[in-house]
PDB file of N, CA and C in Angstrom:
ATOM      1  N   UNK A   1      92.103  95.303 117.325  1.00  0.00           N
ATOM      2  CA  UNK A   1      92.166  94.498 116.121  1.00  0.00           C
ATOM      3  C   UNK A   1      91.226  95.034 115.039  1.00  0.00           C
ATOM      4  N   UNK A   2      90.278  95.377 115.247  1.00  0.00           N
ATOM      5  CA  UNK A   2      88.777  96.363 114.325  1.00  0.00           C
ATOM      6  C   UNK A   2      89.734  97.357 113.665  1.00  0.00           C
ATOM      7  N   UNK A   3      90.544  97.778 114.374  1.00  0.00           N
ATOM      8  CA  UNK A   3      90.888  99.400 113.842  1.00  0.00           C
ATOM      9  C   UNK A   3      91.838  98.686 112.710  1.00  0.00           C
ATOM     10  N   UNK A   4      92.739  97.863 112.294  1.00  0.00           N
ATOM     11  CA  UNK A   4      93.868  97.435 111.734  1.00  0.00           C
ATOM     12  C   UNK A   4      92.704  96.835 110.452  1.00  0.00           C
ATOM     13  N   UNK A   5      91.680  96.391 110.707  1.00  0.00           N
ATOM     14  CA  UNK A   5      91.410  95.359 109.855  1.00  0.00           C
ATOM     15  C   UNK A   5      90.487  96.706 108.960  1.00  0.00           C
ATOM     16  N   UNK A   6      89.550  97.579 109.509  1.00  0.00           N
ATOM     17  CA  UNK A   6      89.044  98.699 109.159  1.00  0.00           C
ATOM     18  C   UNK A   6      90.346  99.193 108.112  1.00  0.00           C
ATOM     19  N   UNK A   7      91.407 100.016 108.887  1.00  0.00           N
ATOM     20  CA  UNK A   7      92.408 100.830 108.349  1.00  0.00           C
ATOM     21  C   UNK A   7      92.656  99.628 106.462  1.00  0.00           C
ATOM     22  N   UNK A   8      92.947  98.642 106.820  1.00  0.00           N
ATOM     23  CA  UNK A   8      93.184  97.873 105.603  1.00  0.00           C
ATOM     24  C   UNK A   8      91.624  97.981 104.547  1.00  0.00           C
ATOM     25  N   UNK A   9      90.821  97.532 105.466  1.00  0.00           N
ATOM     26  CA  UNK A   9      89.587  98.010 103.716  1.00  0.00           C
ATOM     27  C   UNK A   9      89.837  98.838 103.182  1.00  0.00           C
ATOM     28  N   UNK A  10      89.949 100.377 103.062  1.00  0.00           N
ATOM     29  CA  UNK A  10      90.165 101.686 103.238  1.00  0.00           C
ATOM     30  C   UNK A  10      91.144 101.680 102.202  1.00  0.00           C
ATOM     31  N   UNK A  11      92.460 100.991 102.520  1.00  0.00           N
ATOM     32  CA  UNK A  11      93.746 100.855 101.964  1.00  0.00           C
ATOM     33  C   UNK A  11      93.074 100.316 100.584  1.00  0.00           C
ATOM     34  N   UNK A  12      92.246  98.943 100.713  1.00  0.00           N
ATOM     35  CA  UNK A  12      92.148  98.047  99.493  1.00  0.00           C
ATOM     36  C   UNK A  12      90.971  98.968  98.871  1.00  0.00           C
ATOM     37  N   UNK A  13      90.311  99.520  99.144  1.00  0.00           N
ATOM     38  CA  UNK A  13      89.315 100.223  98.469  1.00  0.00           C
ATOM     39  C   UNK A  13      90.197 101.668  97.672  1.00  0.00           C
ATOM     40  N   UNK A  14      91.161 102.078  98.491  1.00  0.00           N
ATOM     41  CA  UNK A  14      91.892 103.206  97.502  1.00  0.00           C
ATOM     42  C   UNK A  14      92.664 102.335  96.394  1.00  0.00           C
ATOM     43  N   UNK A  15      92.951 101.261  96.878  1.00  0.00           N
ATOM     44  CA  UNK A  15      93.974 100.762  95.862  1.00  0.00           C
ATOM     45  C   UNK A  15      93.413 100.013  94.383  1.00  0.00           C
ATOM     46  N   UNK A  16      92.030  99.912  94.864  1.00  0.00           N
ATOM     47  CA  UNK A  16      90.586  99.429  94.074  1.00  0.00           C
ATOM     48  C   UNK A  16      90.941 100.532  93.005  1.00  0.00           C
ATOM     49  N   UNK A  17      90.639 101.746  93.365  1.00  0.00           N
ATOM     50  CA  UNK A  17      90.662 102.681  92.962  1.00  0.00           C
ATOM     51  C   UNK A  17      91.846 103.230  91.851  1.00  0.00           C
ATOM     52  N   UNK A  18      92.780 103.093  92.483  1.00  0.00           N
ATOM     53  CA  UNK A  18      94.020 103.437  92.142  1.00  0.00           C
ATOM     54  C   UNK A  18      94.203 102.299  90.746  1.00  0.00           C
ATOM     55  N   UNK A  19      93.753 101.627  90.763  1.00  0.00           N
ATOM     56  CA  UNK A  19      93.906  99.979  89.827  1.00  0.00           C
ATOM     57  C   UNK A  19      93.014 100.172  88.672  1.00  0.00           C
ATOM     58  N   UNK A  20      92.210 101.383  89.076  1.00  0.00           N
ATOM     59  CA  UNK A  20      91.202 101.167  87.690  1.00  0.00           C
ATOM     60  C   UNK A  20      91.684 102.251  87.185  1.00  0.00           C
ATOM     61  N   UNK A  21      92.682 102.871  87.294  1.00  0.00           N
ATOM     62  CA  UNK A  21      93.395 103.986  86.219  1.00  0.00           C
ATOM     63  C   UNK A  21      94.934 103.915  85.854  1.00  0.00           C
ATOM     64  N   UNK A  22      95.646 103.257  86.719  1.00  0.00           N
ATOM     65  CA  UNK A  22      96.719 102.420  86.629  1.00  0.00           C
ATOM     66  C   UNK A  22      96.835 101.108  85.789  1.00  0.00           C
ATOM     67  N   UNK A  23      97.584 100.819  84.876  1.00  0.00           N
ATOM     68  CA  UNK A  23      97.890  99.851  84.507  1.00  0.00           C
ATOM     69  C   UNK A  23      99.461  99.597  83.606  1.00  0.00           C
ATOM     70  N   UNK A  24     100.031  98.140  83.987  1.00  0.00           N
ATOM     71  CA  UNK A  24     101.357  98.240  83.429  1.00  0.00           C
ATOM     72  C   UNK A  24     100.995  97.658  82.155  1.00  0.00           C
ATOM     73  N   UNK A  25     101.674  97.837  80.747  1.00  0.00           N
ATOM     74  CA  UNK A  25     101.900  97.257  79.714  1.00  0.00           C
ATOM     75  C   UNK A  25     103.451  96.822  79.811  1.00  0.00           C
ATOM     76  N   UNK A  26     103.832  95.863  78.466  1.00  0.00           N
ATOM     77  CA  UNK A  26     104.873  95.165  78.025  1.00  0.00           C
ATOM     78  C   UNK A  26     106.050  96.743  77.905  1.00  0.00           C
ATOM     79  N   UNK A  27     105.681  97.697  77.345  1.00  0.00           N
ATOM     80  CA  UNK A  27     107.009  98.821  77.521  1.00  0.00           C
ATOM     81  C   UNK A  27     106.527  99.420  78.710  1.00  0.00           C
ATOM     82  N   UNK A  28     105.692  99.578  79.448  1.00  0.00           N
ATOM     83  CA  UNK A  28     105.927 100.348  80.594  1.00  0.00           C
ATOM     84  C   UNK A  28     104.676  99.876  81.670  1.00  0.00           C
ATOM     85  N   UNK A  29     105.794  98.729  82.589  1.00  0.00           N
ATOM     86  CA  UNK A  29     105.495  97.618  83.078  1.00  0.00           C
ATOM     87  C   UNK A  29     104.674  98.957  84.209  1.00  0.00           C
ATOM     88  N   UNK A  30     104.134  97.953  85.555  1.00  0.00           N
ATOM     89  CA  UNK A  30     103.796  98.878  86.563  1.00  0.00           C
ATOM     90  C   UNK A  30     104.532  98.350  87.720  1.00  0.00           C
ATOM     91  N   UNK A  31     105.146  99.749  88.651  1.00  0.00           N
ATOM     92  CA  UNK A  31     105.974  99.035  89.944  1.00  0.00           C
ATOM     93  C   UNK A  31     105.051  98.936  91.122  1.00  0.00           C
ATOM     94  N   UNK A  32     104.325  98.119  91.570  1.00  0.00           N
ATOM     95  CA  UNK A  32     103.611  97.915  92.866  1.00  0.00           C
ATOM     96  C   UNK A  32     104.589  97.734  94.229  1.00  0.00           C
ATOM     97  N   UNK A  33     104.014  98.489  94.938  1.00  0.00           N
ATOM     98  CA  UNK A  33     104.570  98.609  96.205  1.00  0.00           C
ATOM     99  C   UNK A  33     103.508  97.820  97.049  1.00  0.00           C
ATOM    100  N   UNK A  34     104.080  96.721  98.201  1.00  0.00           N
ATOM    101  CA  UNK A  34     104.039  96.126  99.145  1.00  0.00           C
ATOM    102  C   UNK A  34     104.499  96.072 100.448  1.00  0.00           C
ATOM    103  N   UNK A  35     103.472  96.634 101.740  1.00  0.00           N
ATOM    104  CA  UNK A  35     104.105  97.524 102.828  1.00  0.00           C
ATOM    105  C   UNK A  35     103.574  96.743 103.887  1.00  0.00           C
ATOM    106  N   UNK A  36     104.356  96.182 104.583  1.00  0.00           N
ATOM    107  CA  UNK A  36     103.465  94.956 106.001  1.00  0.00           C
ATOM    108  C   UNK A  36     104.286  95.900 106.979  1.00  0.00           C
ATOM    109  N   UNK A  37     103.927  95.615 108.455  1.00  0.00           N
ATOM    110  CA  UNK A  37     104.181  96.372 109.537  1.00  0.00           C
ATOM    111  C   UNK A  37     105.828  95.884 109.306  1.00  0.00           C
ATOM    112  N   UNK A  38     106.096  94.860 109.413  1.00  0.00           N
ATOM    113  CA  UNK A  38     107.828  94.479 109.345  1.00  0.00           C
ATOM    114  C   UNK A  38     109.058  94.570 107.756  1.00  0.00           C
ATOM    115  N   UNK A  39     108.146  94.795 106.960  1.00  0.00           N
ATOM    116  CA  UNK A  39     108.823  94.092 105.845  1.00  0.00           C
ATOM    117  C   UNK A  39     108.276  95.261 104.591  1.00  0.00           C
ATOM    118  N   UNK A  40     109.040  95.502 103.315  1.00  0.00           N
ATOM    119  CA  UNK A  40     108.728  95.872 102.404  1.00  0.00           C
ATOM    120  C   UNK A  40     108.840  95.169 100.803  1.00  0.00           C
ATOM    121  N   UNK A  41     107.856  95.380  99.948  1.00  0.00           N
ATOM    122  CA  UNK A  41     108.135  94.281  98.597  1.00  0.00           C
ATOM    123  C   UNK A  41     107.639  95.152  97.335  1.00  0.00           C
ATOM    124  N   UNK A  42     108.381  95.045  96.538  1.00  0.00           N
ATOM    125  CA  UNK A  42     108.632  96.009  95.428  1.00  0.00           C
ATOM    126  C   UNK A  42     108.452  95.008  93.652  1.00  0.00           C
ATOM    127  N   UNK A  43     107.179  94.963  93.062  1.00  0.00           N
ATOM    128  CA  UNK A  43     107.519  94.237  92.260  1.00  0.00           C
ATOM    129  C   UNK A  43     107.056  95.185  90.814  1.00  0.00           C
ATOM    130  N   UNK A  44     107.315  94.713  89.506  1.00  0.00           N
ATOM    131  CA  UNK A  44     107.402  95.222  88.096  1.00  0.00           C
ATOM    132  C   UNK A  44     106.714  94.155  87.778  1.00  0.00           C
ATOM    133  N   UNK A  45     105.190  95.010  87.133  1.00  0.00           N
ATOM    134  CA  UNK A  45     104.239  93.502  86.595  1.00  0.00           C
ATOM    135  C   UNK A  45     104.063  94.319  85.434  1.00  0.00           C
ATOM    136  N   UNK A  46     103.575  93.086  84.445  1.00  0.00           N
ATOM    137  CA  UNK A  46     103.047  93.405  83.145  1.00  0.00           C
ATOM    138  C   UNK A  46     101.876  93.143  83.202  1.00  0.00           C
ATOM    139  N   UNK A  47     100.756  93.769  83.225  1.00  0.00           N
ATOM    140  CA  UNK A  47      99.707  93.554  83.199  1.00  0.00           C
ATOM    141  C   UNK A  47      98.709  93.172  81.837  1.00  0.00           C
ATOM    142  N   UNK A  48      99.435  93.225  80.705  1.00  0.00           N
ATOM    143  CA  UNK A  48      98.769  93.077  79.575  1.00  0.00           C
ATOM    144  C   UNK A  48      98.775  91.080  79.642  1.00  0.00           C
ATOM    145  N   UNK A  49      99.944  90.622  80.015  1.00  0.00           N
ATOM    146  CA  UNK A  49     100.701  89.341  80.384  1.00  0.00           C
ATOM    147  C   UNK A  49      99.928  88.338  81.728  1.00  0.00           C
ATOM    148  N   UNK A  50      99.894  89.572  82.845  1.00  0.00           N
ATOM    149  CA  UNK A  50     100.187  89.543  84.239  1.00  0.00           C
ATOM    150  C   UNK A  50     101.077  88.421  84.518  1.00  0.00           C
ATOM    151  N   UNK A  51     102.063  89.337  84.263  1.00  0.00           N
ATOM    152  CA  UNK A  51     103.700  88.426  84.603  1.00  0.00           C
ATOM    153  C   UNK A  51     104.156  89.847  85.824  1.00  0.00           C
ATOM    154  N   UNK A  52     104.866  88.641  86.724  1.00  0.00           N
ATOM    155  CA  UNK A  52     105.575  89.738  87.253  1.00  0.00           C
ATOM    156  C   UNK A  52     106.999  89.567  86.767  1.00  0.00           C
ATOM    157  N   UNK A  53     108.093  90.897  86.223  1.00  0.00           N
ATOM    158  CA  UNK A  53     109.041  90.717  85.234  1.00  0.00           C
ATOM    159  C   UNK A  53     109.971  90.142  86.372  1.00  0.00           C
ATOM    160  N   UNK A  54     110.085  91.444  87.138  1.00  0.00           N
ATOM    161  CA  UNK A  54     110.959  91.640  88.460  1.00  0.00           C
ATOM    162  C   UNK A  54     110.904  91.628  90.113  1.00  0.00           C
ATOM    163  N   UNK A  55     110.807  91.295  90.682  1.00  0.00           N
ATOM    164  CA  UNK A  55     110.764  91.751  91.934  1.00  0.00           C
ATOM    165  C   UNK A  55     111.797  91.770  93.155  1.00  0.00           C
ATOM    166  N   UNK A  56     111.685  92.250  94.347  1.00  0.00           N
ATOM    167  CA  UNK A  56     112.795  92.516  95.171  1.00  0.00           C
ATOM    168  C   UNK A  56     112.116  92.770  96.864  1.00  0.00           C
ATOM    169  N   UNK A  57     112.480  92.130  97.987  1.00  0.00           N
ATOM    170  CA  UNK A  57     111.669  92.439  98.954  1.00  0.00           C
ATOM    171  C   UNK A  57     112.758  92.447 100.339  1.00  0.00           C
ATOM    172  N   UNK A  58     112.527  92.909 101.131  1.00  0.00           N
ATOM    173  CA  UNK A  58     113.160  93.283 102.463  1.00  0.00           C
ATOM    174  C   UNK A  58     113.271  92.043 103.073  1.00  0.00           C
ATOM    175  N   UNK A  59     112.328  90.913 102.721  1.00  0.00           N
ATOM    176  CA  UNK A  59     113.114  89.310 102.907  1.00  0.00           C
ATOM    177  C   UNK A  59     113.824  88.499 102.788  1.00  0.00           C
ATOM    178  N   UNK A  60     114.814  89.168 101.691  1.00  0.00           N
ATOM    179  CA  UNK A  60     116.085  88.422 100.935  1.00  0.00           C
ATOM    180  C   UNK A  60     117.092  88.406 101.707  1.00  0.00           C
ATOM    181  N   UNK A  61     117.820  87.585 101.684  1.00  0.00           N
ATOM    182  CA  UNK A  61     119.065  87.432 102.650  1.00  0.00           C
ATOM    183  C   UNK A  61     120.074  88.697 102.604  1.00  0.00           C
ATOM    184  N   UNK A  62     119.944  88.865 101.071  1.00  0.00           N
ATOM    185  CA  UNK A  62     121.232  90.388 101.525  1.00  0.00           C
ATOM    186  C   UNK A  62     121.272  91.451 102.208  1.00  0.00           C
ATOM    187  N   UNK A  63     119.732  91.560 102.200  1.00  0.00           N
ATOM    188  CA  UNK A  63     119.272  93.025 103.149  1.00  0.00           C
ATOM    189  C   UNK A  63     119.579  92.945 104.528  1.00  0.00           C
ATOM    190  N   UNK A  64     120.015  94.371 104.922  1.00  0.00           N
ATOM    191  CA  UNK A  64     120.531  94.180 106.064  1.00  0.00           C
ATOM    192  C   UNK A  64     119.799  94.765 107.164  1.00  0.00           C
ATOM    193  N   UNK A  65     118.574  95.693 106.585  1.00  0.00           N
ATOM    194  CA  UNK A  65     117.681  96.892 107.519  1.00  0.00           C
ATOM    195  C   UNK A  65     116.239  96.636 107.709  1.00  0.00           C
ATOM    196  N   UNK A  66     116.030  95.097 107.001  1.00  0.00           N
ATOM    197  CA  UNK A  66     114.635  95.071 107.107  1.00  0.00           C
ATOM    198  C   UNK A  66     113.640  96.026 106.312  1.00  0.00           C
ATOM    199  N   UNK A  67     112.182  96.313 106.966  1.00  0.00           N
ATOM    200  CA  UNK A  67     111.317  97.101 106.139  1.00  0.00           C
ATOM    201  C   UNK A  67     111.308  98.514 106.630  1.00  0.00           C
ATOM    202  N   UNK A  68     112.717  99.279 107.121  1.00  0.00           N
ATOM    203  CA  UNK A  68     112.442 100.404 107.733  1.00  0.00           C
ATOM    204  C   UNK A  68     113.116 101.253 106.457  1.00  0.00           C
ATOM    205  N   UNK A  69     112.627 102.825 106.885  1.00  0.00           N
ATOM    206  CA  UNK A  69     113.312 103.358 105.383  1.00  0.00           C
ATOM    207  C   UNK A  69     114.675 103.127 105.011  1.00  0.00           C
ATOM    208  N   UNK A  70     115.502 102.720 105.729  1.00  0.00           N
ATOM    209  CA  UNK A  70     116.483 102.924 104.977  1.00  0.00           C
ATOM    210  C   UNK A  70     116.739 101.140 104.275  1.00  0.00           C
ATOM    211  N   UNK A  71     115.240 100.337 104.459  1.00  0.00           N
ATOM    212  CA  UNK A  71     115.640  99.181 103.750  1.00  0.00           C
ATOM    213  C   UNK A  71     114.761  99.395 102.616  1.00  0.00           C
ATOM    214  N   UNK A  72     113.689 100.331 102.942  1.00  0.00           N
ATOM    215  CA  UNK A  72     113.063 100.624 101.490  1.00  0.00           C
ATOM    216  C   UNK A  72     113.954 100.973 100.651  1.00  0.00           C
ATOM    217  N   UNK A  73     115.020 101.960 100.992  1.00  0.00           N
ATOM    218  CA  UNK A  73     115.962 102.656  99.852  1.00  0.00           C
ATOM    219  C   UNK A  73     116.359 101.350  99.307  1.00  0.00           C
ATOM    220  N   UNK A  74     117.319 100.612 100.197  1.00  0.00           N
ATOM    221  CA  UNK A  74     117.268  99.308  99.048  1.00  0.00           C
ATOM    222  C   UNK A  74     116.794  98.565  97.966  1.00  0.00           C
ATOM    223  N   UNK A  75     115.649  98.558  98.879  1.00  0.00           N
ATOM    224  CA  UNK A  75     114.455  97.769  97.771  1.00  0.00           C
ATOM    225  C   UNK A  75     114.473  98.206  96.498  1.00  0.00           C
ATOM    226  N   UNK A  76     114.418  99.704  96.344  1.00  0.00           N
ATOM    227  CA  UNK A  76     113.971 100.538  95.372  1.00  0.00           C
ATOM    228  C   UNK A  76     115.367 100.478  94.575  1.00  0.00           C
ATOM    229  N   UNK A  77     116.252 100.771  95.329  1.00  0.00           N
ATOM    230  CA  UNK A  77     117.249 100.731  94.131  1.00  0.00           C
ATOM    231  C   UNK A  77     117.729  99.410  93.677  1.00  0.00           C
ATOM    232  N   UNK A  78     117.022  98.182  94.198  1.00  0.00           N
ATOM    233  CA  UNK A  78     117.297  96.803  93.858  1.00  0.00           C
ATOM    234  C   UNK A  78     116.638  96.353  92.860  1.00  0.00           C
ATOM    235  N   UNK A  79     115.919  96.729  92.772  1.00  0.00           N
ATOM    236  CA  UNK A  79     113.993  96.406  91.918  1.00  0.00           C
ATOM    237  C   UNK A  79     114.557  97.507  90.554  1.00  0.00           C
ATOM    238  N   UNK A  80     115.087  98.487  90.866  1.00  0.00           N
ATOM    239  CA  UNK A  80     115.432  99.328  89.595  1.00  0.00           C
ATOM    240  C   UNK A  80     116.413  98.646  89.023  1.00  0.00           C
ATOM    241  N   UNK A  81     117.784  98.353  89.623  1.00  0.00           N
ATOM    242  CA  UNK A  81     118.912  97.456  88.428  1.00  0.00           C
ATOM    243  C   UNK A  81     118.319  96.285  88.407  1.00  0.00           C
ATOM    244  N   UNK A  82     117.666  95.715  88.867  1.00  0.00           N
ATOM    245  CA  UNK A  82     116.858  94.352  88.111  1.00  0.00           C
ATOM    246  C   UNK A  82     116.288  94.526  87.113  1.00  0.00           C
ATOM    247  N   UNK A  83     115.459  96.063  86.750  1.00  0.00           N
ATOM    248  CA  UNK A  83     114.506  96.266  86.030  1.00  0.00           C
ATOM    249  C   UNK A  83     115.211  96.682  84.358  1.00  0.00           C
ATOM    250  N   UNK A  84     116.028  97.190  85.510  1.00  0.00           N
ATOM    251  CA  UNK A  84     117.310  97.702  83.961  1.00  0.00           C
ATOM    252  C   UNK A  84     117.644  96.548  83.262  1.00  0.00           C
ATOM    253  N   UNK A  85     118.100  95.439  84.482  1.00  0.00           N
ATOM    254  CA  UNK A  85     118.947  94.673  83.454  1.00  0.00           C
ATOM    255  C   UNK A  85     118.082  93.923  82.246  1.00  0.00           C
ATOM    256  N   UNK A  86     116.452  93.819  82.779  1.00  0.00           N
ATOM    257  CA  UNK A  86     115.736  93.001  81.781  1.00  0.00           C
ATOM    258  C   UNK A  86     115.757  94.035  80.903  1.00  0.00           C
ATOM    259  N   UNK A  87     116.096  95.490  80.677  1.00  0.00           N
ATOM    260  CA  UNK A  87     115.573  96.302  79.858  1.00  0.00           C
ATOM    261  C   UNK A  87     114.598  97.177  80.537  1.00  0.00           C
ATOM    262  N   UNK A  88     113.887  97.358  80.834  1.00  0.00           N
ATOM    263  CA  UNK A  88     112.749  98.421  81.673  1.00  0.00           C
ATOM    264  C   UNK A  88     113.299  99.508  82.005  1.00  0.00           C
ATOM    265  N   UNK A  89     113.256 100.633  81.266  1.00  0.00           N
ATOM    266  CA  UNK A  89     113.448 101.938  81.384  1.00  0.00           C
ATOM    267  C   UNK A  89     112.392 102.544  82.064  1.00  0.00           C
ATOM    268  N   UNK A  90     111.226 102.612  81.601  1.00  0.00           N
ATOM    269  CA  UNK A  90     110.310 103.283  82.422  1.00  0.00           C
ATOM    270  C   UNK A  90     109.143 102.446  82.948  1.00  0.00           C
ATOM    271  N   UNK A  91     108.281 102.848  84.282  1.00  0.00           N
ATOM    272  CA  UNK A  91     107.630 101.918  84.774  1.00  0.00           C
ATOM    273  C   UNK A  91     106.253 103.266  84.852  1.00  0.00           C
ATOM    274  N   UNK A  92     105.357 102.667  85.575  1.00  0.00           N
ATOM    275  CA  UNK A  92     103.949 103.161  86.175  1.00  0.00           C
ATOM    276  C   UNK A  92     104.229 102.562  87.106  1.00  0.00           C
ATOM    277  N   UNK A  93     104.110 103.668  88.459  1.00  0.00           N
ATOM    278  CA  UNK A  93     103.884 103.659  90.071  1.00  0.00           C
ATOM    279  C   UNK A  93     102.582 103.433  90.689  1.00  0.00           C
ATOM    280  N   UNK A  94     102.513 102.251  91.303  1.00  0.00           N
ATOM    281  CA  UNK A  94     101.330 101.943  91.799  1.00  0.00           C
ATOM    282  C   UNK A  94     101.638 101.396  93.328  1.00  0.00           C
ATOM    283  N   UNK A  95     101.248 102.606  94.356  1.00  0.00           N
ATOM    284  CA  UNK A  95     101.491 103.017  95.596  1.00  0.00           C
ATOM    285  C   UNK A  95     100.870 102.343  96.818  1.00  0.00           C
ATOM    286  N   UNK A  96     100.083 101.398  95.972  1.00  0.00           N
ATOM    287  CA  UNK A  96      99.288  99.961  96.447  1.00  0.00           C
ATOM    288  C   UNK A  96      98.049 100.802  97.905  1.00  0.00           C
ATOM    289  N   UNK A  97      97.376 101.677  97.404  1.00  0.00           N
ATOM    290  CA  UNK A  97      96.836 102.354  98.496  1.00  0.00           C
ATOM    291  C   UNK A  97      96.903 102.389  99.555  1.00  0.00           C
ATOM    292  N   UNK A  98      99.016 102.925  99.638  1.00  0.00           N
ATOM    293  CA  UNK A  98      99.152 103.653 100.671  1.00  0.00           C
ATOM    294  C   UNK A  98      99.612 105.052 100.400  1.00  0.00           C
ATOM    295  N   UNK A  99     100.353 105.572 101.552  1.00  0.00           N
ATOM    296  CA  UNK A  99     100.126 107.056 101.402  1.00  0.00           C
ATOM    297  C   UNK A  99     101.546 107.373 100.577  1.00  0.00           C
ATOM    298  N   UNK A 100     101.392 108.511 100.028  1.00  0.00           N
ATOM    299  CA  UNK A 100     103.097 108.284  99.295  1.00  0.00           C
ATOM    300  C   UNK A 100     103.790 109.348 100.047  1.00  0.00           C
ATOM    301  N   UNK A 101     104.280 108.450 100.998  1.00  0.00           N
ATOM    302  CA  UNK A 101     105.355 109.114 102.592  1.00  0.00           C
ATOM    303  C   UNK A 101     105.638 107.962 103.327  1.00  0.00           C
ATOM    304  N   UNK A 102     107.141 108.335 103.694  1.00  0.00           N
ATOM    305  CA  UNK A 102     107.896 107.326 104.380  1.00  0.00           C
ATOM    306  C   UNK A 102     108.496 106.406 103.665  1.00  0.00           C
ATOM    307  N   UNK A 103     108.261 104.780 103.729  1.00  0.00           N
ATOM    308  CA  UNK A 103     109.003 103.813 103.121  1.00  0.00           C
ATOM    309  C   UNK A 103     108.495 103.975 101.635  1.00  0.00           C
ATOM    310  N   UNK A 104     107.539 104.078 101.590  1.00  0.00           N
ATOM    311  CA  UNK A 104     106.631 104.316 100.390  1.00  0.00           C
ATOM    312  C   UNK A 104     107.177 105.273  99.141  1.00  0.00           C
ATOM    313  N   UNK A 105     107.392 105.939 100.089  1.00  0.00           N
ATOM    314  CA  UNK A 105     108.427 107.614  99.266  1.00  0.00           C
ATOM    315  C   UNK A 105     109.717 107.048  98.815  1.00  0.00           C
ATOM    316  N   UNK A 106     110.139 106.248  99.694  1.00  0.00           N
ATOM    317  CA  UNK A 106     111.816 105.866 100.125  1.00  0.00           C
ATOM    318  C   UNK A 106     112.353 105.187  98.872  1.00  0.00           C
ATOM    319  N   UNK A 107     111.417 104.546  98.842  1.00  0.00           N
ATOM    320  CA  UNK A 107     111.638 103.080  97.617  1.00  0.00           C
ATOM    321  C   UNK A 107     111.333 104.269  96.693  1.00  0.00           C
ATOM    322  N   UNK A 108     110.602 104.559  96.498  1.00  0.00           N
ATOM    323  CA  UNK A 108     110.080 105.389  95.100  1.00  0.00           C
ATOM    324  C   UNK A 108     111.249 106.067  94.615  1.00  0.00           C
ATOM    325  N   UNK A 109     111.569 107.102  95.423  1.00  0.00           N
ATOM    326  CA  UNK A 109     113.247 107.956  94.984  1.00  0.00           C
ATOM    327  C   UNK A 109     114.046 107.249  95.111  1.00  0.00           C
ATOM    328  N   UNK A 110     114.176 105.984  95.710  1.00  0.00           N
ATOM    329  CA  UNK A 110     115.377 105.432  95.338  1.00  0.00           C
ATOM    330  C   UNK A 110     115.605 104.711  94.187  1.00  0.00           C
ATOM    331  N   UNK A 111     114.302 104.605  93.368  1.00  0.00           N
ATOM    332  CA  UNK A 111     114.136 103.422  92.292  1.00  0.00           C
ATOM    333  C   UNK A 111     114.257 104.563  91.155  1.00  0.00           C
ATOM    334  N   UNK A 112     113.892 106.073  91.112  1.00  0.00           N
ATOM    335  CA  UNK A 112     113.993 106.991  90.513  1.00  0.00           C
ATOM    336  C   UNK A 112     115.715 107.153  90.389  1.00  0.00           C
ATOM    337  N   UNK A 113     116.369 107.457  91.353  1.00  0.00           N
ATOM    338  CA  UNK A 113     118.023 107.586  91.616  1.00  0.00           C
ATOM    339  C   UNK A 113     118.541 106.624  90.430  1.00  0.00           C
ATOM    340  N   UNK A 114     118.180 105.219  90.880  1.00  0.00           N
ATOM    341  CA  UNK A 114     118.840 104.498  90.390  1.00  0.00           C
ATOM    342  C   UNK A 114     118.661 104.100  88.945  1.00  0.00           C
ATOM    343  N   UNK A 115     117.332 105.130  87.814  1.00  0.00           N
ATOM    344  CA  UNK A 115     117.805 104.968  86.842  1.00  0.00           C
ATOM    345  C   UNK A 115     116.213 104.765  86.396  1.00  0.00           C
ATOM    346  N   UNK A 116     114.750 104.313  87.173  1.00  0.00           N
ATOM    347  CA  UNK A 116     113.629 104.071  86.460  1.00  0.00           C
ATOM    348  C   UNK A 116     113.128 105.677  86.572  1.00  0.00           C
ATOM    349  N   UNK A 117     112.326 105.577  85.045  1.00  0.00           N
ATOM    350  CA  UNK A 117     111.551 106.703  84.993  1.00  0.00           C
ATOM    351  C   UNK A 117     110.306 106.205  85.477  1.00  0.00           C
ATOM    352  N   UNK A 118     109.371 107.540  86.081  1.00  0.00           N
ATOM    353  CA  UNK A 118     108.396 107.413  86.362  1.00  0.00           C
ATOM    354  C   UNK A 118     107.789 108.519  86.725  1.00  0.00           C
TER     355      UNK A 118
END
């Protein structure tokens, strides 16, 4: 249990990090990524606001794969035509201090595919 709770400071201290050079505005919101052992969550915040515009997560009834990559691909390309439809062309990626590989990656190119710059 030490090692999980350790591994997470680590996480929140990069993401500390990552937060003080990252930030979304009203044209170019930021996409935060959200990664639990079961599940993945993908949201578009405005930080000038702190509104979140959009979001999309591996908990919604339509999903069919859960938080494994191929439900990240979902996510990512779900969270992108949401993002479109409010308008949001381009975002800032904020990788929530994890590593950018695997689901992490997954969502990312898939939210790229489907149309957000970043």
């Amino acid at each position: 249990m030490a090692r999980r709770d350790s591994k997470n400071i680590i996480r929140l201290r990069v993401h500390k990090r990552i937060r003080s050079r990252v930030a979304g505005t009203a044209e170019r919101p930021r996409l935060a990524v959200f990664r639990s052992v079961k599940h993945i969550y993908a949201q578009v915040i405005d930080d000038t606001k702190g509104h979140t515009v959009v979001a999309a997560g591996s908990t919604e009834k339509d999903n069919k794969n859960g938080g494994n990559v191929a439900g990240a691909k979902e996510i990512g390309k779900l969270v992108a035509e949401r993002a479109k439809d409010k308008g949001i062309k381009a975002v800032v990626f904020d990788r929530g201090g994890y590593q950018y590989h695997g689901r992490v990656k997954a969502l990312a190119e898939a939210a790229r595919e489907a149309g957000l710059e970043f």
